[in-house]
C-alpha atoms as a PDB file:
ATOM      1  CA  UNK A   1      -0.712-163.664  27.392  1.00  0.00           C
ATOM      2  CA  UNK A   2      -3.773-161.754  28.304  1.00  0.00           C
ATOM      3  CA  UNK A   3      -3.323-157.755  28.331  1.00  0.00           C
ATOM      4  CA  UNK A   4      -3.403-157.868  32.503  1.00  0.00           C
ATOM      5  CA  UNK A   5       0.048-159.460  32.414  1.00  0.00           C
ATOM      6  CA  UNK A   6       1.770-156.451  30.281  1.00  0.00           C
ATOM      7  CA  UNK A   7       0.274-153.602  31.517  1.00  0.00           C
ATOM      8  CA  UNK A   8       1.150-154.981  35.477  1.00  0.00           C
ATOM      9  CA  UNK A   9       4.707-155.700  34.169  1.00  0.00           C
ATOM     10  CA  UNK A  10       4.980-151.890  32.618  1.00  0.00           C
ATOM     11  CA  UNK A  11       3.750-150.579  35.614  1.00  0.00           C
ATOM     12  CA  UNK A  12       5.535-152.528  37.777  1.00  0.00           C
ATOM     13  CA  UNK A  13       8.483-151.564  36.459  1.00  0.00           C
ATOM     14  CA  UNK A  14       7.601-148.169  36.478  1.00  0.00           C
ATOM     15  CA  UNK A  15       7.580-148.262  39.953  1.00  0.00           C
ATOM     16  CA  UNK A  16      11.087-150.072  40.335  1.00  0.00           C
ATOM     17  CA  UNK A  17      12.196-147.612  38.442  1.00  0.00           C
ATOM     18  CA  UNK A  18      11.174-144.516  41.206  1.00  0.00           C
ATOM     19  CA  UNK A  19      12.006-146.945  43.979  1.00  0.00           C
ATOM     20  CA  UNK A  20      15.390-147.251  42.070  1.00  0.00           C
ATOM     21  CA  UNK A  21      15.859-143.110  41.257  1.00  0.00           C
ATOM     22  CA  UNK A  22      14.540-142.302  45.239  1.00  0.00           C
ATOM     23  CA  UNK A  23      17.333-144.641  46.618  1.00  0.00           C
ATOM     24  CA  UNK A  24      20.170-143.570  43.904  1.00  0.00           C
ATOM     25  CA  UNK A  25      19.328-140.080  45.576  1.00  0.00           C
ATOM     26  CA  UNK A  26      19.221-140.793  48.874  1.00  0.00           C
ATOM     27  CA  UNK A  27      15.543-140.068  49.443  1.00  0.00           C
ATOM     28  CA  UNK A  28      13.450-142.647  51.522  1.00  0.00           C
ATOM     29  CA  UNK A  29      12.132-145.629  50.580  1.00  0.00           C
ATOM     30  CA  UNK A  30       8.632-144.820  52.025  1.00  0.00           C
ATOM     31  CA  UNK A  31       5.448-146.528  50.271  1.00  0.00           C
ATOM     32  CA  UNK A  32       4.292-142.398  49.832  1.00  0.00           C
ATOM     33  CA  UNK A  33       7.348-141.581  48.528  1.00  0.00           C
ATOM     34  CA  UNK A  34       7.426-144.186  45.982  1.00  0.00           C
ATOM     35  CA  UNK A  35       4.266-143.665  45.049  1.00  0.00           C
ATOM     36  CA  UNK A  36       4.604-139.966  44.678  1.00  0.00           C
ATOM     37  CA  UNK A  37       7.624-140.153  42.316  1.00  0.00           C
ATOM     38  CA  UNK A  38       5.991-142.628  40.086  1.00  0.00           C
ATOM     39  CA  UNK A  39       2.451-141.480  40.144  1.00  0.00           C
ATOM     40  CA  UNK A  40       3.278-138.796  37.260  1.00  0.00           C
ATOM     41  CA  UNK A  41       5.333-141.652  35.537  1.00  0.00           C
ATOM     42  CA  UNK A  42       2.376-143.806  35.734  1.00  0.00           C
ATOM     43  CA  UNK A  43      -0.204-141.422  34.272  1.00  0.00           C
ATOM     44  CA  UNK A  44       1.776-141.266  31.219  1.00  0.00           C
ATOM     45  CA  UNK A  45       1.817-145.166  31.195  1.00  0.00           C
ATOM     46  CA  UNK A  46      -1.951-145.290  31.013  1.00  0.00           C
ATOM     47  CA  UNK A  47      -1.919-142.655  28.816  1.00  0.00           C
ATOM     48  CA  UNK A  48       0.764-144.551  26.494  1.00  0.00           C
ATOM     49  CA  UNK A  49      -1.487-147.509  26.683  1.00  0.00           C
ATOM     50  CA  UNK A  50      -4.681-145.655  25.669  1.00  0.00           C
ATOM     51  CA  UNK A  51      -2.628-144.485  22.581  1.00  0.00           C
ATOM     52  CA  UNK A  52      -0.685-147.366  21.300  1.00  0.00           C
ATOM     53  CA  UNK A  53      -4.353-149.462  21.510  1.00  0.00           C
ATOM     54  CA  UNK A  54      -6.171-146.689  19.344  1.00  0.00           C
ATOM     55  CA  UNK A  55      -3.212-146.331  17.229  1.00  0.00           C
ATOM     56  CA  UNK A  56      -0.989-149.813  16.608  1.00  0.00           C
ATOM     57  CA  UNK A  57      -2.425-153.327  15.085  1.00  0.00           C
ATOM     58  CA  UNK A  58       0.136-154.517  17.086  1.00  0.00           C
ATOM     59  CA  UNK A  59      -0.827-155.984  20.702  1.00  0.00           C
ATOM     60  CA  UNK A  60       0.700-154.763  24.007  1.00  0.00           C
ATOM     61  CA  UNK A  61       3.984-157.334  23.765  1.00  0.00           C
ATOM     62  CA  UNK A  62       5.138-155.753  20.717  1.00  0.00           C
ATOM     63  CA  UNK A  63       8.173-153.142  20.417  1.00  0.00           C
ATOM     64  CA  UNK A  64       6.056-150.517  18.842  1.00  0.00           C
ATOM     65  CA  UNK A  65       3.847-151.118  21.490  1.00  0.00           C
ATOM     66  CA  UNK A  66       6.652-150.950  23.989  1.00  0.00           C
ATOM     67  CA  UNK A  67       8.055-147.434  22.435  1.00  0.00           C
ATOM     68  CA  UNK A  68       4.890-145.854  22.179  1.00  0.00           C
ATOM     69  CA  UNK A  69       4.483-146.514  25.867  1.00  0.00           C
ATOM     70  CA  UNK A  70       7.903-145.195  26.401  1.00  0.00           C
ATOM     71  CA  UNK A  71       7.315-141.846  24.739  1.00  0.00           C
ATOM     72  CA  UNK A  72       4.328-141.289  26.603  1.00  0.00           C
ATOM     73  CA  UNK A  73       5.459-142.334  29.686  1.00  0.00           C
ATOM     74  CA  UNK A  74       8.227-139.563  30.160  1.00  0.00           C
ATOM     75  CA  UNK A  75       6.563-136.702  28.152  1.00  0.00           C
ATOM     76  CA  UNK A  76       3.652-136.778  30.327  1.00  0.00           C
ATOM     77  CA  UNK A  77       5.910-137.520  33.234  1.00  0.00           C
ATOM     78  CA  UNK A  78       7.977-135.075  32.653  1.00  0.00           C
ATOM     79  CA  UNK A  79       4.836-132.363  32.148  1.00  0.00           C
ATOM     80  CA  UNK A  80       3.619-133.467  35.233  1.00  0.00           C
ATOM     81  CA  UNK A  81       6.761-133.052  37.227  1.00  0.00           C
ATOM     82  CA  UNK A  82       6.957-129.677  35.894  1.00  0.00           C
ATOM     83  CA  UNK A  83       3.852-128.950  36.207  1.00  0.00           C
ATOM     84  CA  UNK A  84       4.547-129.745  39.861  1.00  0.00           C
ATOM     85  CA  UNK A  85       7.270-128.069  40.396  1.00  0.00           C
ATOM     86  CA  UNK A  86       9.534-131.347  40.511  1.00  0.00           C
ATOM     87  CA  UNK A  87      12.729-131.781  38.991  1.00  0.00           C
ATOM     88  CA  UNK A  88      13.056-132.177  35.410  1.00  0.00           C
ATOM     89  CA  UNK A  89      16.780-131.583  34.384  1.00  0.00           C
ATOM     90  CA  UNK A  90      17.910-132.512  31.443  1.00  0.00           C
ATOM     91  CA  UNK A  91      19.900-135.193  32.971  1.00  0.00           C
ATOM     92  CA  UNK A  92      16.932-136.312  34.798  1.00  0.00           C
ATOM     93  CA  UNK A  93      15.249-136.667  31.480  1.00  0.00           C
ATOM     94  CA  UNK A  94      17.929-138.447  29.578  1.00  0.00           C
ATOM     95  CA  UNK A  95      18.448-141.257  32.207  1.00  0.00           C
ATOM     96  CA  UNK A  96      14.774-141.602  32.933  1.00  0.00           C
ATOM     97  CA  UNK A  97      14.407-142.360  29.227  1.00  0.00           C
ATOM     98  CA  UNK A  98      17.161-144.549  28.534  1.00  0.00           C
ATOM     99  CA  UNK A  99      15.968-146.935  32.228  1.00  0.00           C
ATOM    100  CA  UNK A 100      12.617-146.923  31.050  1.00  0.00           C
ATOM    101  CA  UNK A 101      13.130-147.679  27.329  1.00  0.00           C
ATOM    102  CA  UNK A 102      15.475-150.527  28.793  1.00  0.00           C
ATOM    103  CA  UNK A 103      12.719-151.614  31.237  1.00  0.00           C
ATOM    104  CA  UNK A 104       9.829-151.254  28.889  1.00  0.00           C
ATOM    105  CA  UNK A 105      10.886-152.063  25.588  1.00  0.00           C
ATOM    106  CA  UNK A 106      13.606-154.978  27.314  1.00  0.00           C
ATOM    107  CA  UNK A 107      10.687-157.068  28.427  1.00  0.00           C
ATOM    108  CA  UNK A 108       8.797-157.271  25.348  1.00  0.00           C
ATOM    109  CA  UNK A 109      12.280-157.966  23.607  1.00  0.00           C
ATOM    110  CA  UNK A 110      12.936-161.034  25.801  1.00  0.00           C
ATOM    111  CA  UNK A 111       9.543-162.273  25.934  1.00  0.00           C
ATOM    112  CA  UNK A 112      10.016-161.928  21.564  1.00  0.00           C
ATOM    113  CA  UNK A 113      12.793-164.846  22.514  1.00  0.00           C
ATOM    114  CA  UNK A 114      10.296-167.078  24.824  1.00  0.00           C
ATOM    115  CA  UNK A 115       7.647-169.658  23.030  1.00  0.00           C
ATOM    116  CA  UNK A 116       4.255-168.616  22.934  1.00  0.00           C
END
């Protein structure tokens, strides 16, 4: 699996997952919407790549890999929504993590099961 392949599945599940959080609240479903909820989300994907590659022997399907991403993903999210004056509640934080650790580190989990 070349490196494309994970880093469109991370950040195509970062997007499900603003798609998902802007309908669970009842906010539209708009392609700028979307795309303005997960844009801070996203930056701390790329980031969370950049960083697990410079830090980890392990390749992009790994769980380190996976959790590294993770970590970034909300803490610069989160900065960047408060940075914008967004919401970051605590309960905002605590489900965004759990989804995307499920999202994120789930894939590379299941593709652990599938033959190479």
């Amino acid at each position: 699996m070349s490196r494309l392949v994970p880093a469109l599945l991370d950040v195509v599940l970062v997007v499900v997952f603003a798609a998902v959080g802007r309908r669970s609240h009842a906010e539209g479903l708009d392609l700028a919407g979307i795309a303005r909820t997960a844009l801070p989300f996203l930056v701390g994907t790329a980031a969370g790549w950049l960083l697990a590659s410079i830090v980890l022997d392990s390749g992009p399907r790994s769980v380190a890999f996976g959790a590294v991403v993770v970590v970034a993903t909300v803490a610069v999210g989160m900065a960047l929504r408060a940075v914008a004056a967004q919401g970051v509640a605590v309960s905002f934080v605590v489900v965004a993590t759990t989804v995307l650790t499920v999202f994120l580190v789930g894939w590379r989990l299941i593709a652990r099961l599938l033959p190479s």
